[in-house]
N, C-alpha and C. Protein backbone atom coordinates (compact mmCIF):
# COMPACT_ATOMS: atom_id res chain seq x y z
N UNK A 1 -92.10 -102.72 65.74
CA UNK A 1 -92.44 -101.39 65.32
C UNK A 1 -91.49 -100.36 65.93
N UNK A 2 -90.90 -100.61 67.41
CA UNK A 2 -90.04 -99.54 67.96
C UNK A 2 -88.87 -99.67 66.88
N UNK A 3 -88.24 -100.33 66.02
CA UNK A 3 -87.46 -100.56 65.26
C UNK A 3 -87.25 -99.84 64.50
N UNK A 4 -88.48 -99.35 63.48
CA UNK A 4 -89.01 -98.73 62.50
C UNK A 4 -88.59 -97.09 62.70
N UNK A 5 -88.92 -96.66 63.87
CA UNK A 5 -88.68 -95.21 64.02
C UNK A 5 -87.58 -94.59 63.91
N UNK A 6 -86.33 -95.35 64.03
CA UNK A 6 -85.29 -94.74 64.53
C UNK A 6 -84.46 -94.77 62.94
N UNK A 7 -84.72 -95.76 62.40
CA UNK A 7 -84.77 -95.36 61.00
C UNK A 7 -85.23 -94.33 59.93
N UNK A 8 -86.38 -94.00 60.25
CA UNK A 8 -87.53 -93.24 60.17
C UNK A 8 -87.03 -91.80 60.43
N UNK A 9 -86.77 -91.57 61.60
CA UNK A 9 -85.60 -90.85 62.02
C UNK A 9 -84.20 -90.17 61.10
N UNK A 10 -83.57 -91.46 61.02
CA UNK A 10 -82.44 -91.31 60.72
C UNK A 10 -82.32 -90.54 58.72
N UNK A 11 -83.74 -91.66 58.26
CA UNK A 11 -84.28 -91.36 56.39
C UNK A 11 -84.23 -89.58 56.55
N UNK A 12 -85.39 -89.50 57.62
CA UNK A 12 -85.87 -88.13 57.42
C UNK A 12 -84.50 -87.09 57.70
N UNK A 13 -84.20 -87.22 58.69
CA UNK A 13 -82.28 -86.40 59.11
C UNK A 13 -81.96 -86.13 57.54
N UNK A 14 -81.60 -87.34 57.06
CA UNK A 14 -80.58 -87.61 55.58
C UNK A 14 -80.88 -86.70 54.29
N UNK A 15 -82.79 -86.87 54.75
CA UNK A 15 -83.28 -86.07 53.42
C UNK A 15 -83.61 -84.80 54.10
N UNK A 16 -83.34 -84.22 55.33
CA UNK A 16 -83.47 -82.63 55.20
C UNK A 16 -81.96 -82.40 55.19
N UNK A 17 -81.10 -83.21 55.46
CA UNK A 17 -79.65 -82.22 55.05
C UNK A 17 -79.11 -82.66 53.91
N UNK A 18 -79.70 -83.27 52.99
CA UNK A 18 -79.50 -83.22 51.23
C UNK A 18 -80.19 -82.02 50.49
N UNK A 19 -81.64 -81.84 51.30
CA UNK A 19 -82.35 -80.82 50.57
C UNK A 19 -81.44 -79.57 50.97
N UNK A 20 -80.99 -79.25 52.70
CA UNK A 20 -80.63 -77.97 53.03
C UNK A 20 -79.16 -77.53 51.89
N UNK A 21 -78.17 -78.86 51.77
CA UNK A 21 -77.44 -78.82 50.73
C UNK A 21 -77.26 -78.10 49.70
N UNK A 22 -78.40 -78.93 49.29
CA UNK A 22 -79.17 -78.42 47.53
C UNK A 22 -79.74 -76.73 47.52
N UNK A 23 -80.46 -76.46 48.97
CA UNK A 23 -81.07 -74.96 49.24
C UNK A 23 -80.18 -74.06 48.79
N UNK A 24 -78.83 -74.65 50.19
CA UNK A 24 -77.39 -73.70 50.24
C UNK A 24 -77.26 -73.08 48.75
N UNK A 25 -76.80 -74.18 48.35
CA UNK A 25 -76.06 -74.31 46.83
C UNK A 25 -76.58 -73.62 45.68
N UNK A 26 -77.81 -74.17 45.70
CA UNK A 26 -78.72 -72.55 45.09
C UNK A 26 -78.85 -71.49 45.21
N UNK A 27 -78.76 -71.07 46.16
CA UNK A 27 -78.82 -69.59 46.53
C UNK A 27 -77.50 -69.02 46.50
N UNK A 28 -76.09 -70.01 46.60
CA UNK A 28 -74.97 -69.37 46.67
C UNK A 28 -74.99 -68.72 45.04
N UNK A 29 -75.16 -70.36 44.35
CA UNK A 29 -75.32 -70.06 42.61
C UNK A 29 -75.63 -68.73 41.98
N UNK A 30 -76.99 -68.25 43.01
CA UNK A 30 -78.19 -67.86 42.42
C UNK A 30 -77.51 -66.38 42.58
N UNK A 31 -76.13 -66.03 43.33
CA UNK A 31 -76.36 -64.54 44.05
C UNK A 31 -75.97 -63.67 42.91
N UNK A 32 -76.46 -62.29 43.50
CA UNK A 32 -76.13 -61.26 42.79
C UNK A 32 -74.69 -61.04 42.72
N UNK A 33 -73.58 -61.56 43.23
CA UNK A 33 -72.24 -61.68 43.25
C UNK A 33 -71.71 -62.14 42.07
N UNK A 34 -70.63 -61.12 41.75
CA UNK A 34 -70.01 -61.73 40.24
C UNK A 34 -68.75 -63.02 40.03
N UNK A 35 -69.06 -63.81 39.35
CA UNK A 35 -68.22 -64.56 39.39
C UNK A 35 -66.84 -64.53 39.11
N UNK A 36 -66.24 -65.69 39.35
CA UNK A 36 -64.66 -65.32 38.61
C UNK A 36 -64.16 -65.38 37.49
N UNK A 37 -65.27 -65.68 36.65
CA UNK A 37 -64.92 -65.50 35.11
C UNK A 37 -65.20 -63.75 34.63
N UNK A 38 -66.37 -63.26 35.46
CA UNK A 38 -66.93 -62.20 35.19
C UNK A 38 -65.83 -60.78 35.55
N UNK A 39 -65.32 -61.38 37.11
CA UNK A 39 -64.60 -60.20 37.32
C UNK A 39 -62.79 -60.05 36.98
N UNK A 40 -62.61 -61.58 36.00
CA UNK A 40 -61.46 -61.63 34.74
C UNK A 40 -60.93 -60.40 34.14
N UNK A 41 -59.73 -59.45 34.45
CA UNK A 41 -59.73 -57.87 33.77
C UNK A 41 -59.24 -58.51 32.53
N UNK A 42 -59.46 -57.69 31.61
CA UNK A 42 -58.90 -57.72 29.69
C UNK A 42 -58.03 -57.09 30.19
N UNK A 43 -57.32 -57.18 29.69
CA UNK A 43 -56.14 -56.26 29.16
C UNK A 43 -55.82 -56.18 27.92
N UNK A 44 -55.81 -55.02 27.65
CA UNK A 44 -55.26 -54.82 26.06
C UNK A 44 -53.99 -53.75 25.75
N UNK A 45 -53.24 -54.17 25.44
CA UNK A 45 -51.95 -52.98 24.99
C UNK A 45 -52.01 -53.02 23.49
N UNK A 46 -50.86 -51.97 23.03
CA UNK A 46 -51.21 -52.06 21.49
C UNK A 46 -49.80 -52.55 21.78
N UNK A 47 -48.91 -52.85 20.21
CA UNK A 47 -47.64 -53.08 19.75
C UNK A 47 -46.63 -51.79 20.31
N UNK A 48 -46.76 -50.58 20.37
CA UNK A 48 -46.55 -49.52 20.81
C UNK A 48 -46.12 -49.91 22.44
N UNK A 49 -44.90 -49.88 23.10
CA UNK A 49 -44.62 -49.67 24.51
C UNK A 49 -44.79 -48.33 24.95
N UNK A 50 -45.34 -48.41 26.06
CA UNK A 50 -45.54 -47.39 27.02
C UNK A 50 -47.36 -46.79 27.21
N UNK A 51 -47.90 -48.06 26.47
CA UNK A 51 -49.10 -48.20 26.74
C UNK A 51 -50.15 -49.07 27.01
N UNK A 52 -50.81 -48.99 27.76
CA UNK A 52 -51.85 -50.18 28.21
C UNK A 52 -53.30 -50.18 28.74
N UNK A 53 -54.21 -50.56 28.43
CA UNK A 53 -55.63 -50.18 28.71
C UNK A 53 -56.41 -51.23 29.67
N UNK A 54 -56.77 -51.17 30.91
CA UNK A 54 -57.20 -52.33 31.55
C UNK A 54 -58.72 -51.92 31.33
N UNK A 55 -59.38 -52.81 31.56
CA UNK A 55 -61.17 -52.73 31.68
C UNK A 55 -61.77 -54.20 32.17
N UNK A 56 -62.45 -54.31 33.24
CA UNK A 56 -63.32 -54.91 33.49
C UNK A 56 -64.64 -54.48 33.71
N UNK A 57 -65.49 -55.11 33.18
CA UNK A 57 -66.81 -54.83 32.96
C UNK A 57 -67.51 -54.56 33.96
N UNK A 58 -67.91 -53.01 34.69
CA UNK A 58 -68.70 -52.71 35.51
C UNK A 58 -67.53 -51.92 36.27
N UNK A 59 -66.79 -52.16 36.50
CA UNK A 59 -65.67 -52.30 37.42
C UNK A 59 -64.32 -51.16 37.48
N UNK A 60 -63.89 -51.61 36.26
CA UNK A 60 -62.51 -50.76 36.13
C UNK A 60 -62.61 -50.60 34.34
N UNK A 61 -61.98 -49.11 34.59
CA UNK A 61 -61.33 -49.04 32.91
C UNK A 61 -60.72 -47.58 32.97
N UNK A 62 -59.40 -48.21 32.76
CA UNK A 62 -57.89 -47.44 33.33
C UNK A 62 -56.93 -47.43 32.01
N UNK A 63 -56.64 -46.45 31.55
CA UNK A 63 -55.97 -46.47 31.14
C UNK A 63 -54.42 -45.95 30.73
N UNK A 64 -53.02 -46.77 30.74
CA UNK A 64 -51.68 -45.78 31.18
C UNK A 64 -50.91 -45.31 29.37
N UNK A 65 -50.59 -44.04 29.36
CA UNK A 65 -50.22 -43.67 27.83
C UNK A 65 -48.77 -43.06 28.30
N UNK A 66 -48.12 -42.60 27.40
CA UNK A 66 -47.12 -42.13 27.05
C UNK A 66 -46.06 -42.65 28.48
N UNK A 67 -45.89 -43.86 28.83
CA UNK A 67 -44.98 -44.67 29.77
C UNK A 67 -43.59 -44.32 29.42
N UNK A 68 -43.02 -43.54 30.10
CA UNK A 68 -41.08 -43.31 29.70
C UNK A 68 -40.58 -43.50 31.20
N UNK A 69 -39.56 -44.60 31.05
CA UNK A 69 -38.54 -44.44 31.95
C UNK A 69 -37.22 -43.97 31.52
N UNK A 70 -36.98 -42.84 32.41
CA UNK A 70 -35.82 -42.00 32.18
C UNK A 70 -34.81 -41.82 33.07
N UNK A 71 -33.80 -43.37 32.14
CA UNK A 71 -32.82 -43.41 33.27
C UNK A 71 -31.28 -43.33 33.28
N UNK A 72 -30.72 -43.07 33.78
CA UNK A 72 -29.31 -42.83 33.33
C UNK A 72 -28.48 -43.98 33.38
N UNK A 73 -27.09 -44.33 33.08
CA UNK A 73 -26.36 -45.81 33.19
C UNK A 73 -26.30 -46.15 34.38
N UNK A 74 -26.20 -45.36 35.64
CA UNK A 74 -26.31 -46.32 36.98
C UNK A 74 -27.98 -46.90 37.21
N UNK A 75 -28.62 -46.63 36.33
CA UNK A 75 -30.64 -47.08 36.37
C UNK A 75 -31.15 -46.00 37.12
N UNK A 76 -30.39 -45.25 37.58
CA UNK A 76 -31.21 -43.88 38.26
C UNK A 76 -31.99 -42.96 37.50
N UNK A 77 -33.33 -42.33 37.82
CA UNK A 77 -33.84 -42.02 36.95
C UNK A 77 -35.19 -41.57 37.40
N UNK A 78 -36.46 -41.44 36.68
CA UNK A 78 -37.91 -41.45 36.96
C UNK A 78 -38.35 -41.93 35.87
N UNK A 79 -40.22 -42.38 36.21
CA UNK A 79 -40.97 -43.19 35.37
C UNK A 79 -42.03 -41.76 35.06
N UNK A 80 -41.77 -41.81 33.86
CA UNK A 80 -43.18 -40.77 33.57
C UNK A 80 -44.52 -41.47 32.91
N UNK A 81 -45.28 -40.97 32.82
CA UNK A 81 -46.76 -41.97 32.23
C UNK A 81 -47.74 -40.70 33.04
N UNK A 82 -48.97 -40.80 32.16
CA UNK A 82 -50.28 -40.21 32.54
C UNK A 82 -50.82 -41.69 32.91
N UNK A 83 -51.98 -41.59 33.67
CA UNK A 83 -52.94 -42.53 33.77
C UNK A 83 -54.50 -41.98 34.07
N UNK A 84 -55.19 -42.71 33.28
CA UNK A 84 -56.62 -42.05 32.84
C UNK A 84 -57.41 -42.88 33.52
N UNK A 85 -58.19 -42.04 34.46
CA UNK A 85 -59.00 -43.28 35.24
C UNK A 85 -60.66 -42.71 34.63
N UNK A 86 -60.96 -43.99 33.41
CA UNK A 86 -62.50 -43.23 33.05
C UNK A 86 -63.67 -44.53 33.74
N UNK A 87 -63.36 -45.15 35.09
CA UNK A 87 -65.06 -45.71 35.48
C UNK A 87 -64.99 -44.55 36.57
N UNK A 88 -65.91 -45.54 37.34
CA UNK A 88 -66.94 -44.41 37.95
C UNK A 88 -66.49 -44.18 39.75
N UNK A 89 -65.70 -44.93 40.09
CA UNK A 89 -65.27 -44.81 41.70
C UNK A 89 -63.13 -44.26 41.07
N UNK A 90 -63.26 -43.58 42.17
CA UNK A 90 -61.86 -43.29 42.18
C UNK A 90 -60.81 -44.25 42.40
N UNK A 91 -59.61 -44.13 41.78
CA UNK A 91 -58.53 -44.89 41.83
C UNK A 91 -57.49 -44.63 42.56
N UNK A 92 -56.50 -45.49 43.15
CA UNK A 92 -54.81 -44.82 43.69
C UNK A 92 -54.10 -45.99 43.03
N UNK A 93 -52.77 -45.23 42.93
CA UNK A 93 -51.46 -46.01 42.56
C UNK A 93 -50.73 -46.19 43.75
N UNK A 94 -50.64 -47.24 44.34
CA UNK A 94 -50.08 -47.71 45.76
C UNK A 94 -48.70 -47.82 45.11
N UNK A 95 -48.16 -48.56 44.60
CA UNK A 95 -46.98 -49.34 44.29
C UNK A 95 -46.68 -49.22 42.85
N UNK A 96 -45.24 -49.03 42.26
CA UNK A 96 -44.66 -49.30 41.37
C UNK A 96 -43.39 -49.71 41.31
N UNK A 97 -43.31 -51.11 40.71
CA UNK A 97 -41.88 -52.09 40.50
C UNK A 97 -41.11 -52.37 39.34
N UNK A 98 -39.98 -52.62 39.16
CA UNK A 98 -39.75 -52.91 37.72
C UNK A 98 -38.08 -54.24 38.78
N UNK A 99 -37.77 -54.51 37.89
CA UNK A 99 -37.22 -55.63 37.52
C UNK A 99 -35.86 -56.02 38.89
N UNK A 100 -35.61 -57.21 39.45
CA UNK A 100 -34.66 -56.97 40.49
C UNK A 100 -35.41 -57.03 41.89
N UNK A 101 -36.35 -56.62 42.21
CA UNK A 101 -37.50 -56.35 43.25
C UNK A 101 -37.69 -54.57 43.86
N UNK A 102 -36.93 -54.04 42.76
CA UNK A 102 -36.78 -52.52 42.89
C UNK A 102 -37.93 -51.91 43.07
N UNK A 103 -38.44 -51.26 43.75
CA UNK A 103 -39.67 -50.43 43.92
C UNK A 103 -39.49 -48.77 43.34
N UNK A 104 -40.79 -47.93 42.97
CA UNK A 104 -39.80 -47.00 42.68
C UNK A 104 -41.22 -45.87 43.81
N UNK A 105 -40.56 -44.75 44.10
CA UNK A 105 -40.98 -44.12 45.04
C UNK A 105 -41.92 -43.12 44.56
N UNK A 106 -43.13 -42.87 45.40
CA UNK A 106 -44.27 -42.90 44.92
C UNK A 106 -44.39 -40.73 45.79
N UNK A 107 -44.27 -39.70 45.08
CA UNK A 107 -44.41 -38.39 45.28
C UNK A 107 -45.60 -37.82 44.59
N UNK A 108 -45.98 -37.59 46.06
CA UNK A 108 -47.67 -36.86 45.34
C UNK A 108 -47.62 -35.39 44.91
N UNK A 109 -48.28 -35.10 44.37
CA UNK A 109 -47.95 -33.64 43.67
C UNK A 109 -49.34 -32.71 44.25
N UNK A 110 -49.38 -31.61 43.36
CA UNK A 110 -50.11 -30.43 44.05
C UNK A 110 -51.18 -30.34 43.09
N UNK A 111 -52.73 -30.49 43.69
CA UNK A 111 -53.50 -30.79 42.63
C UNK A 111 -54.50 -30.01 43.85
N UNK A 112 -55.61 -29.17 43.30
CA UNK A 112 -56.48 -28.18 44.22
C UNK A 112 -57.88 -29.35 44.33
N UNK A 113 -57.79 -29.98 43.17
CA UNK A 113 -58.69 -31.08 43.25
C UNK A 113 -58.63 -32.52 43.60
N UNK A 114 -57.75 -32.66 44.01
CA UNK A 114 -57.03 -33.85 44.75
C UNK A 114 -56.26 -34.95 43.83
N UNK A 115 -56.67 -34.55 42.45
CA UNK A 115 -55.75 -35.58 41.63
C UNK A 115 -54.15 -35.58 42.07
N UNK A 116 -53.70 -37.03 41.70
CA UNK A 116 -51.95 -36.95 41.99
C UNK A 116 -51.24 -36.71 43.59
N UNK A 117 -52.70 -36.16 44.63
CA UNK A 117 -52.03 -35.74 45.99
C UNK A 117 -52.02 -37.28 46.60
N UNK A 118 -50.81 -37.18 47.76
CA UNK A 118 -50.81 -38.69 48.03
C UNK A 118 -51.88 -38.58 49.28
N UNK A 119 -52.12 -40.17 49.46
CA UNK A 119 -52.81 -40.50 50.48
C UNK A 119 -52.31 -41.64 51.23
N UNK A 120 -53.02 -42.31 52.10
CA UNK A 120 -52.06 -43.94 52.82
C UNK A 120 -52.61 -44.66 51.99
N UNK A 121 -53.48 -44.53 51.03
CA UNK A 121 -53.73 -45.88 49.81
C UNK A 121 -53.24 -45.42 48.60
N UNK A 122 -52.08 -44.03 48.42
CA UNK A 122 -51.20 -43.88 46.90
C UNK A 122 -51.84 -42.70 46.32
N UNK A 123 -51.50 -42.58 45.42
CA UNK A 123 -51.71 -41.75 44.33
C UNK A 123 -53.24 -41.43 44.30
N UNK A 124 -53.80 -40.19 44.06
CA UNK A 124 -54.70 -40.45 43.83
C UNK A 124 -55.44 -40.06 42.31
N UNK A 125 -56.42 -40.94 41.96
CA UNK A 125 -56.74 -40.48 40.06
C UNK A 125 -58.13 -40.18 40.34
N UNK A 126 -58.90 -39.21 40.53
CA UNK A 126 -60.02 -39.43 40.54
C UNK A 126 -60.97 -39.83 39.11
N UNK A 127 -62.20 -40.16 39.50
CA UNK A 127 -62.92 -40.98 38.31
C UNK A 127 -63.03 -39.34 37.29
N UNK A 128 -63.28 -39.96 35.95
CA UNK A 128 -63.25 -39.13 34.93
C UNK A 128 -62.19 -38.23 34.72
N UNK A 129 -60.92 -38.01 34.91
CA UNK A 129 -59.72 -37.70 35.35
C UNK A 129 -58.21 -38.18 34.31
N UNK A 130 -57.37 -37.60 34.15
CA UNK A 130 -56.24 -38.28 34.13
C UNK A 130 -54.87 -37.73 35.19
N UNK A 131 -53.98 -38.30 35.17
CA UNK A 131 -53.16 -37.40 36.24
C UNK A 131 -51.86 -37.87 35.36
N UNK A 132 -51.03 -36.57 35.50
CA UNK A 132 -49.39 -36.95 34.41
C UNK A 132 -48.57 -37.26 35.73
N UNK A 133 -47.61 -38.11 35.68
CA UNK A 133 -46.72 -38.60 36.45
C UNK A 133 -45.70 -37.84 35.81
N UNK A 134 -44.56 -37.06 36.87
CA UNK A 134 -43.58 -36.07 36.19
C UNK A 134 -43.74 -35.07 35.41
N UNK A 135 -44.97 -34.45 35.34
CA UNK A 135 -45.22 -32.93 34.97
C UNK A 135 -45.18 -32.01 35.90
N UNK A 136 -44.91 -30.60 35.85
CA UNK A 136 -44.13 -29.87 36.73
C UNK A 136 -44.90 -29.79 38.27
N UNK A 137 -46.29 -29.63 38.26
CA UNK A 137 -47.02 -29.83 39.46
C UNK A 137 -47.11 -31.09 39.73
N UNK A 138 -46.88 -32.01 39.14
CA UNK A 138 -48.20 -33.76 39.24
C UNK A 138 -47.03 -34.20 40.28
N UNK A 139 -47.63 -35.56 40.59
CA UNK A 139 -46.92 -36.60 41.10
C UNK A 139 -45.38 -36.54 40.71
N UNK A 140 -44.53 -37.61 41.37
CA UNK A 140 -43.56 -37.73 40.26
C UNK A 140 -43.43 -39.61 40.79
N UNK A 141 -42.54 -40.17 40.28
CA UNK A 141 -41.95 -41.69 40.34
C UNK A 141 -40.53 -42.06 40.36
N UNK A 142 -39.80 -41.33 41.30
CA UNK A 142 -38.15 -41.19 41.29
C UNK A 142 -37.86 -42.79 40.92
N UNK A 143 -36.72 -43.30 40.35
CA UNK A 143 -36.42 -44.76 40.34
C UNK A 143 -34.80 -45.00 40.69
N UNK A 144 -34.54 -46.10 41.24
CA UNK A 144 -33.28 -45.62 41.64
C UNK A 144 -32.84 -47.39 41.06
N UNK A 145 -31.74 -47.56 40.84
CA UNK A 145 -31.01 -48.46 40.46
C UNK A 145 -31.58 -49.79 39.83
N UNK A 146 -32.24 -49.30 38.60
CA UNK A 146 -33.38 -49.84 38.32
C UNK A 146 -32.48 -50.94 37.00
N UNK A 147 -32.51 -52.02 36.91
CA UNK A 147 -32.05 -52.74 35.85
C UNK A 147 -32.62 -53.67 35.08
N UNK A 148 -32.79 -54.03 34.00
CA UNK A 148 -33.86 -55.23 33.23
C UNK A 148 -34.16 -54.24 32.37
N UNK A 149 -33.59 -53.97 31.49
CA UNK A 149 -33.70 -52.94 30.42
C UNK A 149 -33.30 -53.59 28.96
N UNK A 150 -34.65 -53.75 28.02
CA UNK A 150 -34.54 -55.01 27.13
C UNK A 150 -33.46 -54.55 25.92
N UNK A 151 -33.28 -55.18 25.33
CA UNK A 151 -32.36 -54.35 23.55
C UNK A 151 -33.44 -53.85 22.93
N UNK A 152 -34.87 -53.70 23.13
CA UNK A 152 -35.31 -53.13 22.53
C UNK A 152 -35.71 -51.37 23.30
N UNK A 153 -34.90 -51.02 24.18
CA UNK A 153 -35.33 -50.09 25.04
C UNK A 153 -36.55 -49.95 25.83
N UNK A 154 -37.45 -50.97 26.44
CA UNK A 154 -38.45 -51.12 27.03
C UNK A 154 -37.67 -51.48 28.87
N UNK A 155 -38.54 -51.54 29.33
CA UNK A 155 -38.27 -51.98 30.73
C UNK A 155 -39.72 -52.39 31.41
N UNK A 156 -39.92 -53.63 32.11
CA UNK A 156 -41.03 -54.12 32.67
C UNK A 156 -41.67 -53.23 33.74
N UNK A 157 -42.56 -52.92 33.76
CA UNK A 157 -43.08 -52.41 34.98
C UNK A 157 -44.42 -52.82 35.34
N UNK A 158 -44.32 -52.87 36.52
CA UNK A 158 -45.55 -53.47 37.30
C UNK A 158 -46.08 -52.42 38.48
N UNK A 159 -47.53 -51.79 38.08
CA UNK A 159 -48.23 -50.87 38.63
C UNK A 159 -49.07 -51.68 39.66
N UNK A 160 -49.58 -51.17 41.30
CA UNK A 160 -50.32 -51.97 41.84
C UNK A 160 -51.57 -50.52 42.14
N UNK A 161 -52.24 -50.32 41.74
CA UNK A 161 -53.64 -50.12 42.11
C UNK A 161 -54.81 -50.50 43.16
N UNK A 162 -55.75 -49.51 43.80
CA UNK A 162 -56.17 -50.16 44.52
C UNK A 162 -57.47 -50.99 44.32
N UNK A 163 -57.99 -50.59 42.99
CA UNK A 163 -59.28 -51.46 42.62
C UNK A 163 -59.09 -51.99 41.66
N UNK A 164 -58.13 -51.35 40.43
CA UNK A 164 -57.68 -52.51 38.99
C UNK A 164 -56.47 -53.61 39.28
N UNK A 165 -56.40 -53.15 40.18
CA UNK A 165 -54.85 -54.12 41.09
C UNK A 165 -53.98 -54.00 40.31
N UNK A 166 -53.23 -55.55 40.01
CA UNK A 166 -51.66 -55.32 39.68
C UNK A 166 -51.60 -54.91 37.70
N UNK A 167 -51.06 -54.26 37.37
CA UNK A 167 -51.41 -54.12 35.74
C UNK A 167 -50.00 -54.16 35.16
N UNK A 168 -49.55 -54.89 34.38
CA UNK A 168 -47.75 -55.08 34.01
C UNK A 168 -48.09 -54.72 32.66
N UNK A 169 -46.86 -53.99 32.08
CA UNK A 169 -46.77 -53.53 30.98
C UNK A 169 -44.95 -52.99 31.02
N UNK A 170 -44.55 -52.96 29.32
CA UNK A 170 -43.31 -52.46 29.10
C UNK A 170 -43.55 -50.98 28.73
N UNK A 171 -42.23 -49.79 29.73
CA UNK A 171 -42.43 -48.71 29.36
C UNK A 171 -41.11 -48.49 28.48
N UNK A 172 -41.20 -47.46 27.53
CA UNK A 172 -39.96 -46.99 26.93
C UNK A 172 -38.99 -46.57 27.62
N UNK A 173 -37.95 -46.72 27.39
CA UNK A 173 -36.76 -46.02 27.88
C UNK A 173 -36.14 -45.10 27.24
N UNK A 174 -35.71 -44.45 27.91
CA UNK A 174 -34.81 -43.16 27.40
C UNK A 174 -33.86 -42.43 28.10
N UNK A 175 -32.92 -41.51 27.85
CA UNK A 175 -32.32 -41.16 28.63
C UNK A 175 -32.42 -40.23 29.46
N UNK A 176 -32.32 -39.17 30.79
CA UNK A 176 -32.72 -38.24 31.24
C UNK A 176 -32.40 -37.20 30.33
């Protein structure tokens, strides 16, 4: 019979840390936390360059219009674009890149309501808002030796945000 227990023992161990397992696992399942299919952003652009609409559900829905990079033959130049921030927490534009590993430099502008003024997390868009990049008060986006400029006059650019994150899209080109 002393035999019996330590088995007994060992059954019972096995089946409370299969059940605690199974507990875990449920409740991780079960949480109010969104998954990674859920927090997946759409993106949608039209055929039209120099525009792009991000939205995730609950979350983000941003959208960038009239995108011009205006640059001269050495790629020197600025990026103009509005960006429309319509959810419900405020946005910044930390970072903007285009092709080469070129960054382009990020000038906050004069806004009484804080749109476009910089901060240490970028640009700022507040919710319900748009802010013009390169209008005479706004922000601006100087670019300096910027190259990857397609035959169709587009150029890649990659915006980093601090809650829609990274958003890539082609802006038009043109000349200053």
């Amino acid at each position: 019979m002393a035999g019996t227990a330590p088995r007994i023992h060992i059954l019972l161990a096995a089946s409370l840390s299969v059940a605690l397992v199974f507990l875990t696992t449920g409740c991780a399942n079960g949480s109010s936390a969104p998954t990674s299919d859920s927090t997946r952003p759409v993106t949608s652009s039209t055929a039209v360059p120099g525009r792009v609409h991000v939205v995730v559900t609950g979350e983000v829905d941003l959208t960038i219009t009239d995108a011009v990079a205006h640059l001269d033959r050495s790629g020197d130049g600025s990026l103009h674009m509005t960006v429309r921030n319509d959810d419900d927490a405020p946005e910044h534009l930390g970072m903007v890149a285009t092709p080469g590993g070129k960054r382009g430099e990020l000038v906050g502008g004069k806004s009484a309501e804080g749109d476009g003024s910089p901060s240490t997390a970028g640009i700022l868009v507040t919710s319900g808002t748009s802010v013009t990049f390169g209008s005479a008060d706004g922000p601006r986006v100087p670019l300096h030796h910027v190259h990857g400029v397609s035959t169709r006059q587009t150029l890649p650019v990659a915006l980093q945000f601090g809650v829609a994150g990274l958003v890539r899209f082609q802006a038009r080109v043109s000349s200053p």
